[in-house]
Protein backbone atom coordinates (compact mmCIF):
# COMPACT_ATOMS: atom_id res chain seq x y z
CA UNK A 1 0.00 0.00 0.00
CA UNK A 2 1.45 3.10 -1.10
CA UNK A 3 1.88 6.06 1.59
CA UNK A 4 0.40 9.20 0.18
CA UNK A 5 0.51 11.81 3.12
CA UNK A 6 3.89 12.41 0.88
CA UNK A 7 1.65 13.76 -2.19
CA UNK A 8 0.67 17.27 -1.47
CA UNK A 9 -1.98 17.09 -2.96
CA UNK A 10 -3.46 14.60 -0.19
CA UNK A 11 -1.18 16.14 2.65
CA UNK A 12 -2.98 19.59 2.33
CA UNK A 13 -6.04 17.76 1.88
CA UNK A 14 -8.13 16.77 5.52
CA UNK A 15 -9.95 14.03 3.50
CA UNK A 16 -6.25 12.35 2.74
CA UNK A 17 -4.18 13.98 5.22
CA UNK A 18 -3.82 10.33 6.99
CA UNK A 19 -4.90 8.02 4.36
CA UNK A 20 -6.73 4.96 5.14
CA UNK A 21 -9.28 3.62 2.65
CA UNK A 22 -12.07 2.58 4.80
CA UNK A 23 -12.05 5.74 5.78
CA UNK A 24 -11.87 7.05 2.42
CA UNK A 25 -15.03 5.51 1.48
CA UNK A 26 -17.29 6.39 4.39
CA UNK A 27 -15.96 9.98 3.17
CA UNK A 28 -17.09 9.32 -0.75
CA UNK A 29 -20.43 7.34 0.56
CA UNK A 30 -21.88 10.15 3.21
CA UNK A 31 -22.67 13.76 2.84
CA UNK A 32 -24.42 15.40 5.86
CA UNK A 33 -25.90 13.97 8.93
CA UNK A 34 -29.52 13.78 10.64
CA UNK A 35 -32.11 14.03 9.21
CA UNK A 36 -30.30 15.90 5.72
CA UNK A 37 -27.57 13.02 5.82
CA UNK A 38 -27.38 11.68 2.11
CA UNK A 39 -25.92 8.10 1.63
CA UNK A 40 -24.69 6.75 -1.62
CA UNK A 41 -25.11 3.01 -2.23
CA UNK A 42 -22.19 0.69 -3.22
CA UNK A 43 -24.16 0.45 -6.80
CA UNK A 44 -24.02 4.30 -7.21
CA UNK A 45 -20.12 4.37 -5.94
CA UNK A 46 -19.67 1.51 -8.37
CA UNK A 47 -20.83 3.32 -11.00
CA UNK A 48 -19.41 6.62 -10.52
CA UNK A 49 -16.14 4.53 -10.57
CA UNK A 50 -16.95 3.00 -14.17
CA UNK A 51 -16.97 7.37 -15.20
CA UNK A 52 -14.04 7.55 -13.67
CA UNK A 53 -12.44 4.69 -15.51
CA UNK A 54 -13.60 5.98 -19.21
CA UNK A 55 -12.80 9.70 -18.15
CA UNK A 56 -9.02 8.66 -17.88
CA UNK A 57 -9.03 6.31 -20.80
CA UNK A 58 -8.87 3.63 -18.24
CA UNK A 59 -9.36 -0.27 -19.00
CA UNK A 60 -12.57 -0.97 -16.62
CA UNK A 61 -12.28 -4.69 -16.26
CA UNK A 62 -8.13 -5.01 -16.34
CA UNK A 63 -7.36 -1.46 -14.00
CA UNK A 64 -9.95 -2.08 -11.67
CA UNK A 65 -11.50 -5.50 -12.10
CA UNK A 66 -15.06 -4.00 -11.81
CA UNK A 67 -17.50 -6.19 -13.00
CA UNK A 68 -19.74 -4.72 -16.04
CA UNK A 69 -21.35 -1.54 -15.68
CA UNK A 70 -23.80 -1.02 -18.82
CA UNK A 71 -23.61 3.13 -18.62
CA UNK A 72 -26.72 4.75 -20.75
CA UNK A 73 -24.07 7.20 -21.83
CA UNK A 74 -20.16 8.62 -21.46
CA UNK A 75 -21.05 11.84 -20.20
CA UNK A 76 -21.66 12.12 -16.62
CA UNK A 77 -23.71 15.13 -16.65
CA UNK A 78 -26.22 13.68 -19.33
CA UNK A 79 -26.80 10.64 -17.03
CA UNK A 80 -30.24 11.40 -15.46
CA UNK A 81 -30.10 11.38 -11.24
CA UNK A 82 -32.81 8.87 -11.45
CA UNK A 83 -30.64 6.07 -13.43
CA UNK A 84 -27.72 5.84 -10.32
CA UNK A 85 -30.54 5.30 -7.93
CA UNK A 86 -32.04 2.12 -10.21
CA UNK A 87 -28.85 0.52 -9.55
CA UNK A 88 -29.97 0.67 -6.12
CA UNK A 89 -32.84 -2.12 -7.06
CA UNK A 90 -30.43 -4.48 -8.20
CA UNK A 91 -28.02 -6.95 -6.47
CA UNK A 92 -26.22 -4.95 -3.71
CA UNK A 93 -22.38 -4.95 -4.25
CA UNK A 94 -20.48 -5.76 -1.64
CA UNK A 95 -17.90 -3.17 0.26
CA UNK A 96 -15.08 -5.71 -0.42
CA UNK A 97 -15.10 -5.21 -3.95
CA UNK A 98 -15.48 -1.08 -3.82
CA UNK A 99 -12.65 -1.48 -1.64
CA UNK A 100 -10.50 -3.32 -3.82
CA UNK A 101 -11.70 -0.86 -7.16
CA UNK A 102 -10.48 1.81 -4.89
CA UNK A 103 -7.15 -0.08 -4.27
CA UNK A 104 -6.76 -0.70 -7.65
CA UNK A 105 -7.56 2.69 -9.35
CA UNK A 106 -5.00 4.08 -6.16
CA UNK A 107 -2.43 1.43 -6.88
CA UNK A 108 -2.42 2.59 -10.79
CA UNK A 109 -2.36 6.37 -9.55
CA UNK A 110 -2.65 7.59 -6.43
CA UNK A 111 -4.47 10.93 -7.74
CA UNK A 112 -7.32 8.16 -8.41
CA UNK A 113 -8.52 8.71 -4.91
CA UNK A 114 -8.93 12.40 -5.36
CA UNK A 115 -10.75 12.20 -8.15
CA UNK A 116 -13.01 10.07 -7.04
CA UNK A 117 -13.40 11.93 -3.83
CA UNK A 118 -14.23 15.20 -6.11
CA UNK A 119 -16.74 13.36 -8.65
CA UNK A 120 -18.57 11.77 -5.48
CA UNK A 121 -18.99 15.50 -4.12
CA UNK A 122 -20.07 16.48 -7.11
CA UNK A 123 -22.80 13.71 -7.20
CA UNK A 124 -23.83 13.82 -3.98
CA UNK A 125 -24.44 17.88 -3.93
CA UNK A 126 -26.45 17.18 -7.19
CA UNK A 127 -28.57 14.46 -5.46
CA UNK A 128 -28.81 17.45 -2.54
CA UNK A 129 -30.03 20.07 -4.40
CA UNK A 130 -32.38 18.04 -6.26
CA UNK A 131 -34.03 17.23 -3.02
CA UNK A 132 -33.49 20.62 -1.99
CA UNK A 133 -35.99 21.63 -5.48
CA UNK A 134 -38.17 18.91 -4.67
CA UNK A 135 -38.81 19.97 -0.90
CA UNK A 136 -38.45 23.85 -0.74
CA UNK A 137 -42.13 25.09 0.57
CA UNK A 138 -44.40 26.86 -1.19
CA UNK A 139 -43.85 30.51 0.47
CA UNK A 140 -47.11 31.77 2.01
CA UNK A 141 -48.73 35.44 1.65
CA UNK A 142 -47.92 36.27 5.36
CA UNK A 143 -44.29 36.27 4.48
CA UNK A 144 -45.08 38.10 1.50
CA UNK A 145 -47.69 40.43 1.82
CA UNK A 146 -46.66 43.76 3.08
CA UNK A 147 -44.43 43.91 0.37
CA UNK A 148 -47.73 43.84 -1.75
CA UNK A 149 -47.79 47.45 -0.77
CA UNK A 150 -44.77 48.50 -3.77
CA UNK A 151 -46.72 46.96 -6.48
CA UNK A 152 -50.61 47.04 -5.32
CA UNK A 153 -53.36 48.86 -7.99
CA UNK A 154 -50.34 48.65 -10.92
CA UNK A 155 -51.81 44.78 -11.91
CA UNK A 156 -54.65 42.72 -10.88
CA UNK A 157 -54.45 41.44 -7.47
CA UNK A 158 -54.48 37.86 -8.13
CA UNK A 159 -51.24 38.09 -10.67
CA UNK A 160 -49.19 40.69 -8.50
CA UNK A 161 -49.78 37.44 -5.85
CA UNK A 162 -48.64 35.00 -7.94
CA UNK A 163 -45.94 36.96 -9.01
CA UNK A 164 -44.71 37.80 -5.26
CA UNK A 165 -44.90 33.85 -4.38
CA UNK A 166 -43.25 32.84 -7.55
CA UNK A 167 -40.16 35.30 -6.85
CA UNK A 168 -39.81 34.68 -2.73
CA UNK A 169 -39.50 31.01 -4.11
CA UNK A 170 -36.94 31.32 -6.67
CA UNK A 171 -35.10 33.54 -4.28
CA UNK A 172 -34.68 30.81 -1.68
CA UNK A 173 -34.10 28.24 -4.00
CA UNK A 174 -31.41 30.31 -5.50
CA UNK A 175 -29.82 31.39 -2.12
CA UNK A 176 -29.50 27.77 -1.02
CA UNK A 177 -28.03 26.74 -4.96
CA UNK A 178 -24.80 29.53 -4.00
CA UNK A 179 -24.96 27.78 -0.81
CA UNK A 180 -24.55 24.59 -1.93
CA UNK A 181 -22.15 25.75 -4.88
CA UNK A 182 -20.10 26.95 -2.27
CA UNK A 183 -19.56 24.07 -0.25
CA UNK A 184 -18.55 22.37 -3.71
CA UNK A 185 -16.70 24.72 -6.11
CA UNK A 186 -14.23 26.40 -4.61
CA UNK A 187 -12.82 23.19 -2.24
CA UNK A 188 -12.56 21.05 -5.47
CA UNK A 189 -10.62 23.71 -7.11
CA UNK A 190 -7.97 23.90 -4.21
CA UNK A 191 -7.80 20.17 -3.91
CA UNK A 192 -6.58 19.90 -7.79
CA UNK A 193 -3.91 22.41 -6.88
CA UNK A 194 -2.61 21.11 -3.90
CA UNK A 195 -4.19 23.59 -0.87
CA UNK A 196 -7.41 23.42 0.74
CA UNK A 197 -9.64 26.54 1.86
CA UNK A 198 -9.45 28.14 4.87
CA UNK A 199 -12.31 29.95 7.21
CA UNK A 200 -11.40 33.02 9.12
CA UNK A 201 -10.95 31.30 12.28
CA UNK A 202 -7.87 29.27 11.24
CA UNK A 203 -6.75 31.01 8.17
CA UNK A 204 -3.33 32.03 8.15
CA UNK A 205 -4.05 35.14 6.60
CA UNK A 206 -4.82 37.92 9.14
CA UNK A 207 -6.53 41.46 9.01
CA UNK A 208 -4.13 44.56 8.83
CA UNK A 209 -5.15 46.90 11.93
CA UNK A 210 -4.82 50.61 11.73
CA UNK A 211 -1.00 50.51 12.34
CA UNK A 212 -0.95 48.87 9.07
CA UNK A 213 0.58 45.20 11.34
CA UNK A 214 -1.64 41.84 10.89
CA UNK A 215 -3.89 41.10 13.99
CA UNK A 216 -4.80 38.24 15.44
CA UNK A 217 -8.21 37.96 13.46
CA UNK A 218 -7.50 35.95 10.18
CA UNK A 219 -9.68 36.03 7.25
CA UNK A 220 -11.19 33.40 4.69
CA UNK A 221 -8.85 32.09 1.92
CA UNK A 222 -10.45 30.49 -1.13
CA UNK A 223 -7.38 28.24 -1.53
CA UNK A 224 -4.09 28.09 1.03
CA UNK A 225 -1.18 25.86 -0.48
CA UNK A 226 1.36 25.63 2.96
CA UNK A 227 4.24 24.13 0.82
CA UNK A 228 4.28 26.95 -1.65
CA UNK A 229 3.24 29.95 1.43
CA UNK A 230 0.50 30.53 -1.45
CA UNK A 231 -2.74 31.74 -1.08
CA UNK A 232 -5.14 32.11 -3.92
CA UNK A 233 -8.23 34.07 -4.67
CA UNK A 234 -10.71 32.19 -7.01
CA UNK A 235 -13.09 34.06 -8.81
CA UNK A 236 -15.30 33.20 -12.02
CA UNK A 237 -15.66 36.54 -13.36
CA UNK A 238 -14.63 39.90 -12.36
CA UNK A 239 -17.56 42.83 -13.73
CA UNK A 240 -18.90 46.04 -12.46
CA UNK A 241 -21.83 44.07 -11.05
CA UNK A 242 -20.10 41.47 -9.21
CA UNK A 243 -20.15 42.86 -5.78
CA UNK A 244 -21.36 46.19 -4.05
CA UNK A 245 -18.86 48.93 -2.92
CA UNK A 246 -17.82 47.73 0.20
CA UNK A 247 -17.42 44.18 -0.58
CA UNK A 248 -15.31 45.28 -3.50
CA UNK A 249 -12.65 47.29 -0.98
CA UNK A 250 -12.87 44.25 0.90
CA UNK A 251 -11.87 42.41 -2.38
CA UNK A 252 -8.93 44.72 -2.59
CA UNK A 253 -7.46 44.29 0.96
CA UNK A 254 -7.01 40.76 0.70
CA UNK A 255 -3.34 40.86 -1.32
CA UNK A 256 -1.76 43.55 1.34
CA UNK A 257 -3.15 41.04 4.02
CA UNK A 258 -1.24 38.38 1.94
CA UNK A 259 2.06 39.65 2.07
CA UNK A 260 1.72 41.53 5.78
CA UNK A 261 1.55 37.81 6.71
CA UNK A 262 4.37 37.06 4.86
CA UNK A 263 2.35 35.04 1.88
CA UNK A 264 2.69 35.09 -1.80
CA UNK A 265 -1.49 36.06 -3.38
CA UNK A 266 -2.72 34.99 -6.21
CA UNK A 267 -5.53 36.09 -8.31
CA UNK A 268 -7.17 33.37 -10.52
CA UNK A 269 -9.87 34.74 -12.83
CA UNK A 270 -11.37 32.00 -14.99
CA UNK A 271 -13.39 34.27 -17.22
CA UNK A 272 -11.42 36.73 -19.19
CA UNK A 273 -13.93 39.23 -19.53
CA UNK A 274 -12.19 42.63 -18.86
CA UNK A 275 -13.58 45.28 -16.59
CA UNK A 276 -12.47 48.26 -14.78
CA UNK A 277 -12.81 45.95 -11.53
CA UNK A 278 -10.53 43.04 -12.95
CA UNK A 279 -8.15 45.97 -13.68
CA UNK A 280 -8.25 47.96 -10.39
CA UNK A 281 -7.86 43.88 -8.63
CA UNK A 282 -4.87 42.99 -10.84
CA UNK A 283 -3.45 46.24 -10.13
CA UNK A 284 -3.47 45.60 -6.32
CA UNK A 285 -2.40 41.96 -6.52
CA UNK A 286 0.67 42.94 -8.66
CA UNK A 287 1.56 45.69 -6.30
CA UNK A 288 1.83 43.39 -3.24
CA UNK A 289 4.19 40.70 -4.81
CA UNK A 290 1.46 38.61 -6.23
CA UNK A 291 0.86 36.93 -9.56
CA UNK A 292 -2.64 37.44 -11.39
CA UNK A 293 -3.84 34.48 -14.17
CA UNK A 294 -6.63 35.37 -16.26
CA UNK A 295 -8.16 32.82 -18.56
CA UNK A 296 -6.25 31.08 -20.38
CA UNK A 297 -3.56 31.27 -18.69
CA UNK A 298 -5.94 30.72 -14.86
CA UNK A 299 -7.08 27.35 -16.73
CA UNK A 300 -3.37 26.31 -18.26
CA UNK A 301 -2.12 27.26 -14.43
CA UNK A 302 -4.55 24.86 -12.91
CA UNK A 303 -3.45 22.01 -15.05
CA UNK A 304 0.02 22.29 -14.29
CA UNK A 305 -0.84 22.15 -11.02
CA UNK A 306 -3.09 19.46 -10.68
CA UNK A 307 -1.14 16.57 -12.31
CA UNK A 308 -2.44 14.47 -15.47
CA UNK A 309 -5.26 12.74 -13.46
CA UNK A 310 -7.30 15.88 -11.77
CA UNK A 311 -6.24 17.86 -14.79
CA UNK A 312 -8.89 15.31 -16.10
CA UNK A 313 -11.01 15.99 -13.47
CA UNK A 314 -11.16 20.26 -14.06
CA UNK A 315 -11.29 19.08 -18.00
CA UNK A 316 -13.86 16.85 -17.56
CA UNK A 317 -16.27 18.30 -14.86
CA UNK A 318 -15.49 21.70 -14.34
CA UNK A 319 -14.11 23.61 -17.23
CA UNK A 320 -16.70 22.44 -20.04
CA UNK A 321 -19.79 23.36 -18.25
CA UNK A 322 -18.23 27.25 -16.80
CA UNK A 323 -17.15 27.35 -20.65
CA UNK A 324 -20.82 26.58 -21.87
CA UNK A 325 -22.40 28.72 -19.40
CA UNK A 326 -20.73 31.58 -20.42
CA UNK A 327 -21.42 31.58 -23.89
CA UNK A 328 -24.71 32.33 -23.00
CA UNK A 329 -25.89 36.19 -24.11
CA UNK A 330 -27.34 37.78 -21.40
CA UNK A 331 -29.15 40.47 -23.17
CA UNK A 332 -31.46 37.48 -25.01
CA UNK A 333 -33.01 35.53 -22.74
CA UNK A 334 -35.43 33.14 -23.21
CA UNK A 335 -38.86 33.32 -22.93
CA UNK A 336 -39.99 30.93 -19.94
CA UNK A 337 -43.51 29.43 -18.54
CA UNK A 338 -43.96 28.37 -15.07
CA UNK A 339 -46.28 25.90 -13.36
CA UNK A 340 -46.84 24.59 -10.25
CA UNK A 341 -48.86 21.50 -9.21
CA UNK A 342 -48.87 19.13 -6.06
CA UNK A 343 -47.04 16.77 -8.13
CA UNK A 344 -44.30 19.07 -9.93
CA UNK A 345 -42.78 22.45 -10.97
CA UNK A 346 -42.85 23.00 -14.90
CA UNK A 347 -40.23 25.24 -16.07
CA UNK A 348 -41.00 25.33 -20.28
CA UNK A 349 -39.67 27.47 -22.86
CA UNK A 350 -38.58 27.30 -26.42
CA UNK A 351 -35.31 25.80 -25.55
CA UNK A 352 -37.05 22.41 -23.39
CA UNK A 353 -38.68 21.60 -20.46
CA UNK A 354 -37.34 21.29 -16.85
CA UNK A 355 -39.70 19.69 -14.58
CA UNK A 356 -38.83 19.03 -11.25
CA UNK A 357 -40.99 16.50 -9.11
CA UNK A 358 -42.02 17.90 -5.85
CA UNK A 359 -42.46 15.50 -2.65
CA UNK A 360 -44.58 16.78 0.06
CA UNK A 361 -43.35 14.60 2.47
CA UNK A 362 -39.85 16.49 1.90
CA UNK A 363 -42.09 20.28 2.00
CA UNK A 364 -43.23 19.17 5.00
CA UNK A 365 -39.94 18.76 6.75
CA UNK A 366 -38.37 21.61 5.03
CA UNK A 367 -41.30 23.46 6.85
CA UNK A 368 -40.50 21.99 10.18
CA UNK A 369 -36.83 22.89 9.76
């Protein structure tokens, strides 16, 4: 068994700081706990494996003896939800033999286990936020109706209520998608590049107090790399938009912080779109000793970084969406229905149909909570 706390990327990682693969696997199978703990079955672990295998150009039955896995497609992300939880009807596999595909896929590279860490995260948060559509309650008019009083006498009384249900929904659904993106995005990005984030009560970045000296209060790092005394700052896109006023100063601060604590920043911009922000942020980042990718160069940076097998992963799962996405012209959007029954949530419009099954058992708790 090989001993990877000697691979940064798993020594800067708390999933594969110590590595031990039972422990590995509880960590791949479980996201959450009580009552919003989600468990993925050996079948679902056995398939995201099989992905994992034809994302690397991997032999499935030599490199990890798996038995056959009859995928309805190559692509992860056009694998419907509700065909991994099927495999959950059939024959249960046994822990022994996810163990040993783990083994295996380790043995052949030991960046398998990361990988498979990330794509599990991936698929679990997915499952999450599925449930998270399916469950989110109905706002009611007594959380909504004073603000009736912007609005009342300009439409009829019965759309101006739709409307203000319709919106208090999407809002909470959308808060709880950046949630959820958050706990996902930016900790699979540091992972490929050796560091892990850090919260403000451990970071080793600290605030600069008003003698200009680093305090004892430390501040949130998107990705900290301890080897390199590197600590990144991830963003998707930089525009005049992105962030109000102060939020933006507070933007600005973070590279002085960076080297007052004797750190190197870095500035990783995956979306080249310029702006007088991106400008005023490279500007500050350069000025402290730091290094600013944009683009190209953010994505070509990460690669390097992450090795052959999670330059896969970011290849494979991360860039190609992020790329899609951001094709998409903002001034033309498209025209969209919505519908609302016991049963589901129609979303239709001339580019498809999203429908997303609601389960009132799952409304009902979401209430409760």
């Amino acid at each position: 068994m090989k001993n990877l706390a000697c691979n940064p990327r798993y020594s800067q990682c708390e999933h594969y700081g110590i590595y031990k693969y039972e422990s590995a696997i509880t960590k791949i199978k479980i996201l959450g706990a009580g009552d919003g703990r989600l468990e993925l079955s050996n079948n679902q672990i056995y398939a995201l494996f099989a992905y994992s295998c034809h994302d690397l150009g991997w032999d499935l039955a030599k490199d990890l003896d798996l038995a056959f896995v009859d995928l309805p497609t190559t692509n992860y992300f056009s694998t419907p939800l509700g065909w991994f939880e099927d495999l959950d009807t059939q024959d249960d596999i046994s822990g022994e033999r996810v163990l040993d595909a783990l083994q295996r896929g380790i043995s052949k590279d030991e960046d398998f286990g990361l990988f498979i860490h990330n794509l599990a995260s991936l698929h679990k948060r997915r499952l999450k936020y599925r449930r998270i559509l399916s469950g989110q309650p109905r706002p009611t008019m007594d959380q909504v109706g004073p603000r009736s009083l912007l609005e009342y006498g300009v439409v009829e009384a019965r759309l101006l209520s739709s409307w203000m249900i319709w919106r208090k929904w999407i809002f909470d659904i959308d808060n709880r998608s950046g949630q959820e993106t958050g706990y996902l995005f930016e900790p699979i990005l540091a992972s490929c590049i050796g560091g892990e984030p850090f919260g403000s009560k451990n970071s080793p970045v600290k605030r600069i107090g008003s003698d200009g000296k680093p305090t004892n209060k430390g501040r949130q790092i998107d990705c900290y790399v301890a080897s390199e005394r590197t600590a990144y700052e991830f963003k998707l896109r930089v525009t005049i938009a992105a962030s109000g006023q102060g939020r933006f100063a507070e933007e600005l601060s973070f590279p002085a912080e960076c080297k007052a604590t004797g750190l190197n920043p870095i500035l990783l911009v995956l979306d080249p779109t310029p702006s007088h922000r991106l400008t005023d942020l490279s500007a500050e980042f350069e000025a402290n000793g730091g290094s600013v990718l944009i683009g190209h160069d953010a994505w070509n940076h990460m690669d390097d970084k992450a090795g052959p097998v999670m330059a896969t992963f970011i290849n494979t799962y991360i860039k190609p969406p992020l790329e899609r996405m951001a094709t998409f012209d903002e001034s033309s959007l498209v025209d969209i229905s919505l519908s609302w029954t016991d049963e589901k949530i129609t979303i239709a419009g001339s580019a498809g149909e999203y429908v997303v099954q609601r389960d009132q058992s799952e409304e009902k708790s979401s209430r409760i909570v």
